[in-house]
N, C-alpha and C. Protein backbone atom coordinates (compact mmCIF):
# COMPACT_ATOMS: atom_id res chain seq x y z
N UNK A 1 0.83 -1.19 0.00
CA UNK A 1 0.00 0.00 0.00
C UNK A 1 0.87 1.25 0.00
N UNK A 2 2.18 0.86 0.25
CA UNK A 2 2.97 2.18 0.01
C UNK A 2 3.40 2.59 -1.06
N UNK A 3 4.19 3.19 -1.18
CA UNK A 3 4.56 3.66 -2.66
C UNK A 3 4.06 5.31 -3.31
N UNK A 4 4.18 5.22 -4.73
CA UNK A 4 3.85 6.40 -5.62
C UNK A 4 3.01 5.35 -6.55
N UNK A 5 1.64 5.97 -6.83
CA UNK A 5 0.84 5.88 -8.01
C UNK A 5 1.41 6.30 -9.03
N UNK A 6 1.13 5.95 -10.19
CA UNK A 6 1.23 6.57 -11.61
C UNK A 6 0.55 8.08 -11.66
N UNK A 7 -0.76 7.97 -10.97
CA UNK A 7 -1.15 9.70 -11.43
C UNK A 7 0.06 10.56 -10.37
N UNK A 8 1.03 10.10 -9.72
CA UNK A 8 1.65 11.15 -8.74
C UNK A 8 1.44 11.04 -7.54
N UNK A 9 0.44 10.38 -6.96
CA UNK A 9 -0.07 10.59 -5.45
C UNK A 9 1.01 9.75 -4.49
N UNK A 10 0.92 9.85 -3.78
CA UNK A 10 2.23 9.00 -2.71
C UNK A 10 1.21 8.91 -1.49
N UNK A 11 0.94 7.65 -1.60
CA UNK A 11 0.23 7.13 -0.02
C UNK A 11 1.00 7.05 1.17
N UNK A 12 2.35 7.00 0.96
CA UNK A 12 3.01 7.24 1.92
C UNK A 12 2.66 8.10 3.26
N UNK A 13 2.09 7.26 4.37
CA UNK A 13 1.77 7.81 5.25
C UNK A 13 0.06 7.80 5.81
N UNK A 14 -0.69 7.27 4.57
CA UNK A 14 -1.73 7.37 5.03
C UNK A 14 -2.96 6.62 6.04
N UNK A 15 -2.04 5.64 6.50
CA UNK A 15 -2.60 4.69 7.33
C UNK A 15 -2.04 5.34 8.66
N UNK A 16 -1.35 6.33 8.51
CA UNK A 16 -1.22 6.59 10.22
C UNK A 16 -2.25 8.22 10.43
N UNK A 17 -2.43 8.53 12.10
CA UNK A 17 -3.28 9.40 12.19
C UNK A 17 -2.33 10.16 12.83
N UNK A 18 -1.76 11.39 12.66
CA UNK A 18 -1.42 12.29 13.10
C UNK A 18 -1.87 14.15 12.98
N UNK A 19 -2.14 14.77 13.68
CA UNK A 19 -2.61 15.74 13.59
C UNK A 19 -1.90 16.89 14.35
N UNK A 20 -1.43 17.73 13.80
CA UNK A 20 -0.44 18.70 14.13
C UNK A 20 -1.08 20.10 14.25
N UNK A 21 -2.47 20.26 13.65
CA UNK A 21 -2.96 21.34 13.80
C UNK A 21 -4.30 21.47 13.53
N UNK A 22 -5.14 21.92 14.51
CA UNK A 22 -6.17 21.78 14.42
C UNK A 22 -6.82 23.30 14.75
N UNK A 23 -7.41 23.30 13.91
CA UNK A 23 -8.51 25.24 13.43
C UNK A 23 -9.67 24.44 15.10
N UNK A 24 -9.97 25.50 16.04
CA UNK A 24 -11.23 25.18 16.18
C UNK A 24 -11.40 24.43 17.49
N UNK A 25 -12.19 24.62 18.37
CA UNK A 25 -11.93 23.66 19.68
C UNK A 25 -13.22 22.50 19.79
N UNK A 26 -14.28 22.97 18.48
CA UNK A 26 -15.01 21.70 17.95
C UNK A 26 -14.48 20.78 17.73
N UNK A 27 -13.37 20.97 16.72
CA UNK A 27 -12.91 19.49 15.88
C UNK A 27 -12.36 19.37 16.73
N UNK A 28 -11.32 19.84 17.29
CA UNK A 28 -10.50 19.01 18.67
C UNK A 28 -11.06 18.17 20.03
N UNK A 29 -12.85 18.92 20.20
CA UNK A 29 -14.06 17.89 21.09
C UNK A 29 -14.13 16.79 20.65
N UNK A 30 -14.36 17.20 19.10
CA UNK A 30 -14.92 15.83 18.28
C UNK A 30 -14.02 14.54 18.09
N UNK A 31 -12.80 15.01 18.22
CA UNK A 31 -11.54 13.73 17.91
C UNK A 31 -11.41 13.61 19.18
N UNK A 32 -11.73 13.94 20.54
CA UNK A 32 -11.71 13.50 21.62
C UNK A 32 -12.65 12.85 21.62
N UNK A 33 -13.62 13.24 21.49
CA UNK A 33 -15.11 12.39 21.81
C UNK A 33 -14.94 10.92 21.27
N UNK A 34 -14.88 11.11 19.92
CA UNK A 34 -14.25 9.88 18.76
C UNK A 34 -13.07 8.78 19.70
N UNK A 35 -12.39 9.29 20.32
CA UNK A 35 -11.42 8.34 20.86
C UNK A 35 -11.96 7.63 22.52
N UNK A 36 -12.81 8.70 22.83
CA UNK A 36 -13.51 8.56 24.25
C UNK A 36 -14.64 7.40 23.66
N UNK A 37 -15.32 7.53 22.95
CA UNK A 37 -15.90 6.80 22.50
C UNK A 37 -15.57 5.33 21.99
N UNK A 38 -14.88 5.04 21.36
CA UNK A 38 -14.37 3.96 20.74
C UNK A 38 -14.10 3.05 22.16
N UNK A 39 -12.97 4.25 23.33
CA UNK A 39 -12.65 3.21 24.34
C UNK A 39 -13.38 2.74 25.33
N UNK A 40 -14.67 3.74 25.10
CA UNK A 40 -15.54 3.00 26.78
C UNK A 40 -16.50 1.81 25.74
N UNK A 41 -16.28 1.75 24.38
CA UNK A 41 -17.46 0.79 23.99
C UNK A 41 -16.72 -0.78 23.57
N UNK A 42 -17.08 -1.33 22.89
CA UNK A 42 -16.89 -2.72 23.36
C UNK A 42 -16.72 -2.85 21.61
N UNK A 43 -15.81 -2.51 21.09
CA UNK A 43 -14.61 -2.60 20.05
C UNK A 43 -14.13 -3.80 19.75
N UNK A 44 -14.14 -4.61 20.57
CA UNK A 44 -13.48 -5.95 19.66
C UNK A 44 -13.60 -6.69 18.74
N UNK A 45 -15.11 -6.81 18.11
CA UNK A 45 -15.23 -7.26 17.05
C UNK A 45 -15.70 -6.04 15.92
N UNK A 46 -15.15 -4.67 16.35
CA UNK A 46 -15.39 -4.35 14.80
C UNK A 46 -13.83 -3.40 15.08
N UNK A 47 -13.73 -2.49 13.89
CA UNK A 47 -12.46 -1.74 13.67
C UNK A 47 -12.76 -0.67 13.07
N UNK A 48 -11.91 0.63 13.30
CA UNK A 48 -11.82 1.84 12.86
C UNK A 48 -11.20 2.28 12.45
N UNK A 49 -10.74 2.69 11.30
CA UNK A 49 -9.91 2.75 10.34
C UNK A 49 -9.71 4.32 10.38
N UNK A 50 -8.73 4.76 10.46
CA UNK A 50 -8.13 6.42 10.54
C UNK A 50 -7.19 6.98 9.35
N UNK A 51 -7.96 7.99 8.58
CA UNK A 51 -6.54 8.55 8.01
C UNK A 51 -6.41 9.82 7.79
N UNK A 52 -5.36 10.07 7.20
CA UNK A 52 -5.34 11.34 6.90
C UNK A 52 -4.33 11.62 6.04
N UNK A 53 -4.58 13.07 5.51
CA UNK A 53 -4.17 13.25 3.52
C UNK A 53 -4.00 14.95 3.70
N UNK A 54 -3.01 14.77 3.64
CA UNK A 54 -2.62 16.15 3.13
C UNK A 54 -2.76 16.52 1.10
N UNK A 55 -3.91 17.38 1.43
CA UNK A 55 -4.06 17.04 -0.16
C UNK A 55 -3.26 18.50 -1.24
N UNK A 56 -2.94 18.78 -0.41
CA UNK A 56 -0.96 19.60 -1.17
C UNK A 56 -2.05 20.68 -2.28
N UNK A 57 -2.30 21.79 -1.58
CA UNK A 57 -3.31 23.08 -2.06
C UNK A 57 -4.35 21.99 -3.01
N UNK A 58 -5.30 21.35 -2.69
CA UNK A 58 -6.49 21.33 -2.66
C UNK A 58 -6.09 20.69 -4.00
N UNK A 59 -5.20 19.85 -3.97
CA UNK A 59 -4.94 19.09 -5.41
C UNK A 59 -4.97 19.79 -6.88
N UNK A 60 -4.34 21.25 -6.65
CA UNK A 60 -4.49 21.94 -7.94
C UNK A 60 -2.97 21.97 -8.50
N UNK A 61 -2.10 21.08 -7.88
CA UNK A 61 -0.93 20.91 -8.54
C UNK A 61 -0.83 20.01 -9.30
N UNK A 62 -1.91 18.73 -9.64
CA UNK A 62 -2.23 17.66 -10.10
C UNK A 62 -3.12 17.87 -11.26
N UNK A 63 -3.28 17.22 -12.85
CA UNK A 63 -4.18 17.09 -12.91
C UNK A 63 -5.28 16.43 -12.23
N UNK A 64 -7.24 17.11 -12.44
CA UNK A 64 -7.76 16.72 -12.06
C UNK A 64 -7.51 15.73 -10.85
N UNK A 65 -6.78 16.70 -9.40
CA UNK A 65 -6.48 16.24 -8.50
C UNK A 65 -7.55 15.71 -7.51
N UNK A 66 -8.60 16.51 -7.61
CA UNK A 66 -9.73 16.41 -6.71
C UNK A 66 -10.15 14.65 -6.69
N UNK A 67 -10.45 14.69 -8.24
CA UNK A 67 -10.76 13.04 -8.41
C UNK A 67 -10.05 12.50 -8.13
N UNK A 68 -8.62 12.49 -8.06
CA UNK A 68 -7.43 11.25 -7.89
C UNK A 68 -7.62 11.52 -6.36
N UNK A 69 -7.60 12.36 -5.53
CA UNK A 69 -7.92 12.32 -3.75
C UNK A 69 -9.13 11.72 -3.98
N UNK A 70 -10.31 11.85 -4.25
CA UNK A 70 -11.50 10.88 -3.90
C UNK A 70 -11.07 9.64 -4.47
N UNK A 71 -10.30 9.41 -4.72
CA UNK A 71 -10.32 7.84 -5.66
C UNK A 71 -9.29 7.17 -4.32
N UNK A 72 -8.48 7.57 -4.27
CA UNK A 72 -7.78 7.06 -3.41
C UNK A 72 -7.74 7.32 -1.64
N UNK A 73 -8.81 7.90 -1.03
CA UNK A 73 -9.63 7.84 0.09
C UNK A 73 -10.16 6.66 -0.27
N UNK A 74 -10.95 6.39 -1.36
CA UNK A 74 -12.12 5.27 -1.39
C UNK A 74 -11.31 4.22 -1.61
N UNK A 75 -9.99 4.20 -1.90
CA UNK A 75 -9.04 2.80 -2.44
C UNK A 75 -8.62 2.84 -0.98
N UNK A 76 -8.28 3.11 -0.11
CA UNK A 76 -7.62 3.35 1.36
C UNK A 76 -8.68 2.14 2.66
N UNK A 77 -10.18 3.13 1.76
CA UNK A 77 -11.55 2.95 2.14
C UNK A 77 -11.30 2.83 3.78
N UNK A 78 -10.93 4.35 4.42
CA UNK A 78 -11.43 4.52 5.83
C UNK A 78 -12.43 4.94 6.65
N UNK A 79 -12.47 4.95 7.89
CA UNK A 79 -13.98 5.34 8.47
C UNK A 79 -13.86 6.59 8.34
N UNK A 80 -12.75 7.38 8.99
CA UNK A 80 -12.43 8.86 9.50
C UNK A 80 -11.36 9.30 8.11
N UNK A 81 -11.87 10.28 7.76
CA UNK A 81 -10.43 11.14 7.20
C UNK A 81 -10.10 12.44 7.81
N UNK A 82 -9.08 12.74 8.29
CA UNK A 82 -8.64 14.47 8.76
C UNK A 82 -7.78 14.97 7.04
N UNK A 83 -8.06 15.41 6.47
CA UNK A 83 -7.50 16.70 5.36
C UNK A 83 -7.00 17.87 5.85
N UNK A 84 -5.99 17.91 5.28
CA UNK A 84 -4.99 19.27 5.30
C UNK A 84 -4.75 20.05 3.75
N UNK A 85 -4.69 21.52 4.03
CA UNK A 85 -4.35 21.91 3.00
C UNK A 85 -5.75 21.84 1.93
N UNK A 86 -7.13 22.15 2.78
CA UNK A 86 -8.32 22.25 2.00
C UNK A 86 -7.99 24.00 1.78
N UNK A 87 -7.97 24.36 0.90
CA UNK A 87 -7.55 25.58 0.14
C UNK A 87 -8.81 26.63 -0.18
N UNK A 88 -10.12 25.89 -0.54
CA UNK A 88 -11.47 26.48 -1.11
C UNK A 88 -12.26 26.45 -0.31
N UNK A 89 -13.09 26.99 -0.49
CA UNK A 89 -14.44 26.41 0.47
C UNK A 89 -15.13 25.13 -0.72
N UNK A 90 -15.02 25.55 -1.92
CA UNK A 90 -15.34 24.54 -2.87
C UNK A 90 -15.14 23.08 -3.20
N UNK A 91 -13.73 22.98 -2.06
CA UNK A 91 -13.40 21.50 -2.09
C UNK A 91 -13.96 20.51 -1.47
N UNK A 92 -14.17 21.05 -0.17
CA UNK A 92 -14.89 19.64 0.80
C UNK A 92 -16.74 18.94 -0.38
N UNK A 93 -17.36 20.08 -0.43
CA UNK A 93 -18.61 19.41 -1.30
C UNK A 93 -18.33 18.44 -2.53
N UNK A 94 -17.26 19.56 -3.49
CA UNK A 94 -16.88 18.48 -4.59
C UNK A 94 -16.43 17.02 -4.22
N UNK A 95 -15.34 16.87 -3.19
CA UNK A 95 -15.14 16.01 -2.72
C UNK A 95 -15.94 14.52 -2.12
N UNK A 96 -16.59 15.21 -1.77
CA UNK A 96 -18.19 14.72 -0.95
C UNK A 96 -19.56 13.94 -2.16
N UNK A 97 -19.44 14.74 -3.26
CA UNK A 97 -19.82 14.44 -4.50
C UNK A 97 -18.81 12.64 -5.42
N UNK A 98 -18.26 13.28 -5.46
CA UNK A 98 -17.30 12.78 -6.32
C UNK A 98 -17.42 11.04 -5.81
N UNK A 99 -17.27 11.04 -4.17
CA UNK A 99 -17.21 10.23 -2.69
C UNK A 99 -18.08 9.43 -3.01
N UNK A 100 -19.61 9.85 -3.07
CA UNK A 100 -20.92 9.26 -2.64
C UNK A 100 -20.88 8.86 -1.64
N UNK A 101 -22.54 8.21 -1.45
CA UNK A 101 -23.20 8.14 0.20
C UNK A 101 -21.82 6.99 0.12
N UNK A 102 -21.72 6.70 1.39
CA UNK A 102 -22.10 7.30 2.21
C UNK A 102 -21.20 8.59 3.98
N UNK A 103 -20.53 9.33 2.68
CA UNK A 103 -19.77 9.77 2.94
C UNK A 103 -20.26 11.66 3.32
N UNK A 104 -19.55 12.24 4.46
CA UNK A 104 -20.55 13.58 4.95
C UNK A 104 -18.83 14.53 5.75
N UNK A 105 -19.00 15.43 6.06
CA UNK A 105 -17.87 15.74 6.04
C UNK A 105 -17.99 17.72 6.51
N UNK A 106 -17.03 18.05 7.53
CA UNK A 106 -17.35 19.26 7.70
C UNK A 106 -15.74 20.21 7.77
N UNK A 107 -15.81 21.34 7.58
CA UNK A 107 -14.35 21.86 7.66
C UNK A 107 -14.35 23.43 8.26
N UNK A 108 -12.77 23.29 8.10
CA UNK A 108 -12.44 23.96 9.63
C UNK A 108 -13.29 25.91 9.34
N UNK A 109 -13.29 26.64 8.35
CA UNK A 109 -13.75 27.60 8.18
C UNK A 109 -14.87 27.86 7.06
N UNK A 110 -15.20 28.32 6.88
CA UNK A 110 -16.36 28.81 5.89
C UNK A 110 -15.66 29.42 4.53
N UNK A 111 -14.67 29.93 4.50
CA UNK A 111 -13.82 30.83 3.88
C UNK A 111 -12.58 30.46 3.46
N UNK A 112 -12.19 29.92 4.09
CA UNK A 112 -10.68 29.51 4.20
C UNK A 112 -10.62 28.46 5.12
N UNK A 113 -11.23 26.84 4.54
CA UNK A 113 -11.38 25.90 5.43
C UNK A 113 -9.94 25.07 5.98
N UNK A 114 -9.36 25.37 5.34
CA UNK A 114 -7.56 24.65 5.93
C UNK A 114 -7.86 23.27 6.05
N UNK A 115 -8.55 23.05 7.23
CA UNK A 115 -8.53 21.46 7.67
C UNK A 115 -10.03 20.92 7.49
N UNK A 116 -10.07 19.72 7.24
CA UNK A 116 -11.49 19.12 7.16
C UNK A 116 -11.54 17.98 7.63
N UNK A 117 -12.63 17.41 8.15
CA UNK A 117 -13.11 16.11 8.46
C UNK A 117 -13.95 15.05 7.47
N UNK A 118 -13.45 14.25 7.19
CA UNK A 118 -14.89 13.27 6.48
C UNK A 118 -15.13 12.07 7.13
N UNK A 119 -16.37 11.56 7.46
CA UNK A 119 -16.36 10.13 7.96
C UNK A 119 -17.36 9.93 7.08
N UNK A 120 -17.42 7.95 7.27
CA UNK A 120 -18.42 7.71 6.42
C UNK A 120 -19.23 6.26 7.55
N UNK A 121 -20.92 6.82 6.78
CA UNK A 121 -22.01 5.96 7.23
C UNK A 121 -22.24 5.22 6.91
N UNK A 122 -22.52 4.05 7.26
CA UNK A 122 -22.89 2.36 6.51
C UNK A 122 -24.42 2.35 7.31
């Protein structure tokens, strides 16, 4: 799963969860809650899959980058994603589109969203 794709992308890294900066003392509740959660409940027979993608200015250094990040979230296929480097306000929806159900997703500003969240519903 590691490596460089042909379109350019480098998964390198995306199975681990690290978060270095977080907009907002919501999203920082919410990834507490998320971890508070997981440990008081009874986890052993299912799993939660974490990642996160720095998507390097909103994938406009790529062709048609947007699609190659939704393609390869869904090739990863995790519960949680944290995004860095959401650049638009235009990206998280396209993204979300592109995704399908059952995938929902919120980010760090209105304007200038920087960081975003996506999880997905089964």
């Amino acid at each position: 799963m590691w490596g460089t794709y042909q379109d350019g992308w480098s998964m390198k890294g995306a199975l681990a969860f690290h978060v270095k900066k977080i907009n907002g003392k919501a999203m920082r509740a919410s990834l507490c809650l998320l971890a508070l959660t997981c440990w008081l409940s009874d986890c052993e027979a299912q799993r939660l899959r974490v990642m996160t993608f720095n998507i390097w200015n909103s994938g406009s250094h790529v062709e048609n980058g947007l699609r190659k990040i939704a393609k390869h979230i869904l090739l990863v296929d995790p519960d949680i994603v944290g995004l860095q480097e959401v650049q638009r306000p235009d990206v998280l929806p396209d993204l979300l589109r592109w995704m399908g159900k059952p995938w929902t997703g919120v980010a760090g500003d209105e304007f200038y969203p920087d960081i975003a969240i996506l999880t997905k519903h089964e």
